[in-house]
N, C-alpha and C. Protein backbone atom coordinates (compact mmCIF):
# COMPACT_ATOMS: atom_id res chain seq x y z
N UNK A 1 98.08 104.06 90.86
CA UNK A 1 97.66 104.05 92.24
C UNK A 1 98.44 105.11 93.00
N UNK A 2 97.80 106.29 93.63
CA UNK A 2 98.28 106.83 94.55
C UNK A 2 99.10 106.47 95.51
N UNK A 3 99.71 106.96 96.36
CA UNK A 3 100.36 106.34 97.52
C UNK A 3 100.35 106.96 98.77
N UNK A 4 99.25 107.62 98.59
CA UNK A 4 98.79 108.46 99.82
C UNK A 4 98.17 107.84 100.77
N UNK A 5 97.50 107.78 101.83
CA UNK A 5 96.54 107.64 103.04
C UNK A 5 94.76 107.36 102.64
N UNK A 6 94.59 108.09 101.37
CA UNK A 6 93.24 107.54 101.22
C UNK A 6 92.79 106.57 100.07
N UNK A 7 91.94 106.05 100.41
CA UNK A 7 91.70 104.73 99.45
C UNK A 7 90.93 105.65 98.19
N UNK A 8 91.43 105.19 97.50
CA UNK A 8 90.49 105.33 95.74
C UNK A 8 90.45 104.48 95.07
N UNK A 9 89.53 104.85 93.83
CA UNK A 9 88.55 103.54 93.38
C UNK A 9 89.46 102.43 92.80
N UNK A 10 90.34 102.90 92.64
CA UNK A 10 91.75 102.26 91.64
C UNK A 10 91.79 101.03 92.83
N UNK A 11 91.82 102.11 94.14
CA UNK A 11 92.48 100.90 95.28
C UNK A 11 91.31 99.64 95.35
N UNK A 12 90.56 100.20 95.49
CA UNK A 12 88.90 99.84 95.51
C UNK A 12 88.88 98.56 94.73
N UNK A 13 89.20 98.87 94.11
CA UNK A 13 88.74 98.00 93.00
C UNK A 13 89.88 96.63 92.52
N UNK A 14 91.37 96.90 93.17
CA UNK A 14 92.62 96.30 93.13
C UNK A 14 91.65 95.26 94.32
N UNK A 15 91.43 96.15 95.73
CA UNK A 15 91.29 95.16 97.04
C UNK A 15 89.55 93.42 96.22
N UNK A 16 88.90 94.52 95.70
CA UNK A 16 88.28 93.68 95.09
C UNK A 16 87.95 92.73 94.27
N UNK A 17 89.26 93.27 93.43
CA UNK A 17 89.53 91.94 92.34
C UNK A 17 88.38 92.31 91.31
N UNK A 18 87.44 93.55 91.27
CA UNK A 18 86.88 94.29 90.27
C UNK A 18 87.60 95.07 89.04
N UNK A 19 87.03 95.18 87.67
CA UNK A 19 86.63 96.26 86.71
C UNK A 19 86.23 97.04 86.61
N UNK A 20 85.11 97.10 86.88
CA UNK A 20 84.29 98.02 87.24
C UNK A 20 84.27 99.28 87.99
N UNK A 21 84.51 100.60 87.68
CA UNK A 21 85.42 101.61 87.86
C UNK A 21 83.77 102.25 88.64
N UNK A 22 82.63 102.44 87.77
CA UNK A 22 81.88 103.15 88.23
C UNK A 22 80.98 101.90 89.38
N UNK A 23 80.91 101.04 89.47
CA UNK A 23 80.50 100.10 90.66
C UNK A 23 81.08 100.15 91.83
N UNK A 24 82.37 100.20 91.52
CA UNK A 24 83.41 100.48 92.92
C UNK A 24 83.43 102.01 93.52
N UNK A 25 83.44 103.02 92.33
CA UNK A 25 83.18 103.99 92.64
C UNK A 25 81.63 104.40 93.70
N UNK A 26 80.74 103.97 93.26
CA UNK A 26 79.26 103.58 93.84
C UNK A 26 79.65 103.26 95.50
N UNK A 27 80.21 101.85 95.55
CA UNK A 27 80.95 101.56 96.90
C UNK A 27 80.90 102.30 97.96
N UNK A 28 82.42 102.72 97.49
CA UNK A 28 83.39 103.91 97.81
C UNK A 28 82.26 104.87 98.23
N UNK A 29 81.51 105.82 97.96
CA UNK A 29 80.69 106.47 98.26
C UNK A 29 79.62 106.17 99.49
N UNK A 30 79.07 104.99 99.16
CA UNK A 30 77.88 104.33 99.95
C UNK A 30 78.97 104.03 101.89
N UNK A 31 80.05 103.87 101.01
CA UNK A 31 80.89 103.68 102.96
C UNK A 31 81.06 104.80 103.12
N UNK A 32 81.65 105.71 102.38
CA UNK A 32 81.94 107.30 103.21
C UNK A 32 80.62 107.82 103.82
N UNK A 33 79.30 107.63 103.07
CA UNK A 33 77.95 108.27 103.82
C UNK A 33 77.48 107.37 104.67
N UNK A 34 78.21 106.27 104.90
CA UNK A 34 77.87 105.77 106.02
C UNK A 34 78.58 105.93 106.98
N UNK A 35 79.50 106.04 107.27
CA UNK A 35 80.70 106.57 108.39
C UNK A 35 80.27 107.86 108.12
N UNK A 36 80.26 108.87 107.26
CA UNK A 36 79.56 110.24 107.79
C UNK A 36 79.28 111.08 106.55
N UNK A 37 78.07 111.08 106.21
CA UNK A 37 77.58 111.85 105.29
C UNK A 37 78.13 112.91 104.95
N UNK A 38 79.31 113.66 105.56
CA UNK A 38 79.68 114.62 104.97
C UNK A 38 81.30 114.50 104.90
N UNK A 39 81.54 113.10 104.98
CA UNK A 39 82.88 112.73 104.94
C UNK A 39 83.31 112.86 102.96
N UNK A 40 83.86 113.10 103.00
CA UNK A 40 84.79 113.50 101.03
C UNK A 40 85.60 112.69 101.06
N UNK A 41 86.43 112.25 101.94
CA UNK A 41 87.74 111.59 101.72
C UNK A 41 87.83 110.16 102.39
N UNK A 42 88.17 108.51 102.08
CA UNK A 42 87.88 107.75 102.82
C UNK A 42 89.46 107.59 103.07
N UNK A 43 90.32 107.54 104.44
CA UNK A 43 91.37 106.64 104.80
C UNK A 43 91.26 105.18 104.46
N UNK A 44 92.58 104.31 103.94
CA UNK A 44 92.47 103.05 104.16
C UNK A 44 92.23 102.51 105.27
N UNK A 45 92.32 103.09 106.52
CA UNK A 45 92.21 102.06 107.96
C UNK A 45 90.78 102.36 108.26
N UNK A 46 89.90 103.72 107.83
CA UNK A 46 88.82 103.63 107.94
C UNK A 46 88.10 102.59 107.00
N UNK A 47 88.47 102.43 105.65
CA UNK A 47 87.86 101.08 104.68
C UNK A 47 87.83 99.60 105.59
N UNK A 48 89.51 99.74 106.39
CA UNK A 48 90.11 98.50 107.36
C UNK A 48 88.76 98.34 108.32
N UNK A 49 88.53 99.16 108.93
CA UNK A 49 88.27 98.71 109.85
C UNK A 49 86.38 98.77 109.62
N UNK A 50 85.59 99.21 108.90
CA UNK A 50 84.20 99.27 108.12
C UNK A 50 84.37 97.88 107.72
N UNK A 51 85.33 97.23 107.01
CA UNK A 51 85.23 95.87 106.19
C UNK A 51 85.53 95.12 107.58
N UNK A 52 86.22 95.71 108.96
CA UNK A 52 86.96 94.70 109.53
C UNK A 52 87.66 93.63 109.17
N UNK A 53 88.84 94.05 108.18
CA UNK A 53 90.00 93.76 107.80
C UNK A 53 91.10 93.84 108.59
N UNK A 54 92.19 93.06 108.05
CA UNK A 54 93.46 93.45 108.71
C UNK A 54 93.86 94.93 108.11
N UNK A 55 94.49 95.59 108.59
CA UNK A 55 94.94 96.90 107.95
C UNK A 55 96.51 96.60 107.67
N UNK A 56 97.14 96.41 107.83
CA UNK A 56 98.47 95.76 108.14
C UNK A 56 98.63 95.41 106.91
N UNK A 57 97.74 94.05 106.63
CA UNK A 57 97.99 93.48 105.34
C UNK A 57 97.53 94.36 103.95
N UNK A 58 96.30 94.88 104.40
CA UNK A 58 96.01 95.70 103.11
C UNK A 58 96.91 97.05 102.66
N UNK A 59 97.62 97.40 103.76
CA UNK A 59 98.66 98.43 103.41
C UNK A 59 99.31 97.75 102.11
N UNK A 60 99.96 97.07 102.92
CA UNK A 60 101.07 95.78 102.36
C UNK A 60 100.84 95.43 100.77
N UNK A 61 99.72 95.08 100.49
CA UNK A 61 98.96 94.34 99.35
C UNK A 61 98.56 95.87 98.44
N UNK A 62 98.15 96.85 98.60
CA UNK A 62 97.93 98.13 97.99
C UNK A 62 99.20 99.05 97.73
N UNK A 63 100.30 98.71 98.48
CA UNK A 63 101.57 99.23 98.45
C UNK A 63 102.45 98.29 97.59
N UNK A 64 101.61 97.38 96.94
CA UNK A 64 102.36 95.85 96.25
C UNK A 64 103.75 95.56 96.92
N UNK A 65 103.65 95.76 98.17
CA UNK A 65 104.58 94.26 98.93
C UNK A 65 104.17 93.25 98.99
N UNK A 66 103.08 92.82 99.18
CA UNK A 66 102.31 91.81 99.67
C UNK A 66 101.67 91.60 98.22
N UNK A 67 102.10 89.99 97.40
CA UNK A 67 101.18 89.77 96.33
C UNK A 67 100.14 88.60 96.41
N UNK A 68 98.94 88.88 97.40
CA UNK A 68 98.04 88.05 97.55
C UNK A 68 96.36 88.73 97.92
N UNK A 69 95.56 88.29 97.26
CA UNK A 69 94.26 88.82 97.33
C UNK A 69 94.06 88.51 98.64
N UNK A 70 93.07 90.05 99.11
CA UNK A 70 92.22 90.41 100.37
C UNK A 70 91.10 89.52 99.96
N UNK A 71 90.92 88.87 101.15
CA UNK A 71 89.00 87.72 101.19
C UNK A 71 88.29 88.95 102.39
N UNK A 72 87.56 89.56 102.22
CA UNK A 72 86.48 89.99 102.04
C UNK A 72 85.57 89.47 103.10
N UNK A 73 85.46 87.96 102.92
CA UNK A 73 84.35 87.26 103.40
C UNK A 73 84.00 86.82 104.43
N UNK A 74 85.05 87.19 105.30
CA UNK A 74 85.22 86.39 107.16
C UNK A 74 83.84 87.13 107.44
């Protein structure tokens, strides 16, 4: 896992509790052309705030401070 500012599928797929490398990858894509078709790169607070998540915690939890699965489902 990177430790940079933008989410990748690795992260993608950690926040999801997925395998699936090319499904998440799929994702990952389908939100960047939706926030902007010519966006390449997704930030985590842009994922944060598209899922309307806490961002706070998902830092936390992708930075493995925090060892508890993101719910998704609110």
């Amino acid at each position: 896992m990177e430790q940079g500012i933008f989410l990748t599928v690795k992260d993608l797929m950690k926040l999801n509790g997925s395998n699936n490398y090319n499904s998440c990858g799929n994702y990952l894509r389908n939100i960047r052309w939706v926030i902007s078709p010519k966006k390449r790169k997704l930030t985590i607070k842009e994922y944060c705030d598209y899922e309307v998540i806490d961002f706070y915690y998902t830092w936390k939890y992708l930075r493995g401070v925090e060892h508890f699965k993101i719910d998704n489902d609110n």
